[in-house]
Protein backbone atom coordinates (compact mmCIF):
# COMPACT_ATOMS: atom_id res chain seq x y z
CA UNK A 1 0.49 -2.65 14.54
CA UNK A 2 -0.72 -6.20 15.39
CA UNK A 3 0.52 -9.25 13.03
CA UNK A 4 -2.74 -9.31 11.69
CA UNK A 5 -3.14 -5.84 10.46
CA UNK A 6 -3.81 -4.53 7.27
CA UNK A 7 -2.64 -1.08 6.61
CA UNK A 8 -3.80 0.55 3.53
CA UNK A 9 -2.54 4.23 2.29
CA UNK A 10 -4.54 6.30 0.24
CA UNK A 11 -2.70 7.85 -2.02
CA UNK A 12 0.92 5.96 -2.66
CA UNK A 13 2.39 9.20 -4.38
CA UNK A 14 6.11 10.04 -3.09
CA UNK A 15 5.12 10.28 0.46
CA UNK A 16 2.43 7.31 0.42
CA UNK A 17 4.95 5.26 -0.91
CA UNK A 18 8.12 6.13 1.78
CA UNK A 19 5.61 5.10 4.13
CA UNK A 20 4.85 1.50 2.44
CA UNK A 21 8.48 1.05 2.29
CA UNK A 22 9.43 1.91 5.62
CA UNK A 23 7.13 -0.04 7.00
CA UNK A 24 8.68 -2.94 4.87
CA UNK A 25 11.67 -2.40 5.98
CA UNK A 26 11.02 -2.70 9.12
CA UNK A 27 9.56 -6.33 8.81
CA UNK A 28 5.51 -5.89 7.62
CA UNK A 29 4.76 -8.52 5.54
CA UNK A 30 3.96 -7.13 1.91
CA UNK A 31 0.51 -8.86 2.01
CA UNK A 32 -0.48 -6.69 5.00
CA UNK A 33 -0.12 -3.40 2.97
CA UNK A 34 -2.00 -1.92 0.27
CA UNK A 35 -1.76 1.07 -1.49
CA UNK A 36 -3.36 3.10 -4.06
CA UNK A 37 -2.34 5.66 -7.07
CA UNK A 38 -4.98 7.66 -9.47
CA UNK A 39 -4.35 5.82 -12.32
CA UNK A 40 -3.75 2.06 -13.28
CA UNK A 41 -0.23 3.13 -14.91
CA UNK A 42 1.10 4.76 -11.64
CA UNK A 43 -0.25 1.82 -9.66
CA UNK A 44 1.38 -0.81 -11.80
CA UNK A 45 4.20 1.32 -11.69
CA UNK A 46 4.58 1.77 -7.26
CA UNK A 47 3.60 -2.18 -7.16
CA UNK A 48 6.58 -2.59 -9.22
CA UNK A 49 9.06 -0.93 -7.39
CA UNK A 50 8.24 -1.84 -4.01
CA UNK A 51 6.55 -5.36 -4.06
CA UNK A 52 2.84 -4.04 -2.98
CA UNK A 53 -0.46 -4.69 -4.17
CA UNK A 54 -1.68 -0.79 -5.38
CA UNK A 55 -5.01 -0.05 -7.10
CA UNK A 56 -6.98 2.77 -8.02
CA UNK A 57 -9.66 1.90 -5.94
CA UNK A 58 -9.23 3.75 -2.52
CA UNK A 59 -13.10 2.04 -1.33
CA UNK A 60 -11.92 -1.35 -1.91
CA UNK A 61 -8.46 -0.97 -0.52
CA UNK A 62 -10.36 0.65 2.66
CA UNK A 63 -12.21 -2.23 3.48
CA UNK A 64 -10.26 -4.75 4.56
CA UNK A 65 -7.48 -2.46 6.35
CA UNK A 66 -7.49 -2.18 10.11
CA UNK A 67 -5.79 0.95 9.00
């Protein structure tokens, strides 16, 4: 993945959200990854625990990822 990037995963359940945090760990800047849940609760609640922005809209969290 370039340094310009943005990776979005549809989805940010228990597996959706491994992923986001790998890829932090491994140096991806949190403002290149996006994520999303099914409701505004769960969202609020990954975004917390990991340091992501995470919706509920998977369109708008499409659009601007290169992934």
């Amino acid at each position: 993945m370039d340094s310009h990037t943005t990776l979005a995963v549809l989805g940010a359940g228990k597996m959706g959200e491994a992923i986001l945090a790998g890829l932090l760990r491994t140096g991806v800047a949190p403002s290149r990854l996006r994520g999303t849940r099914r409701t505004a609760e769960q969202a609020d609640d990954t975004a917390g625990r990991i340091g992501v922005a995470v919706g509920t809209d998977n369109r708008a969290a499409a659009q601007g990822a290169g992934i």
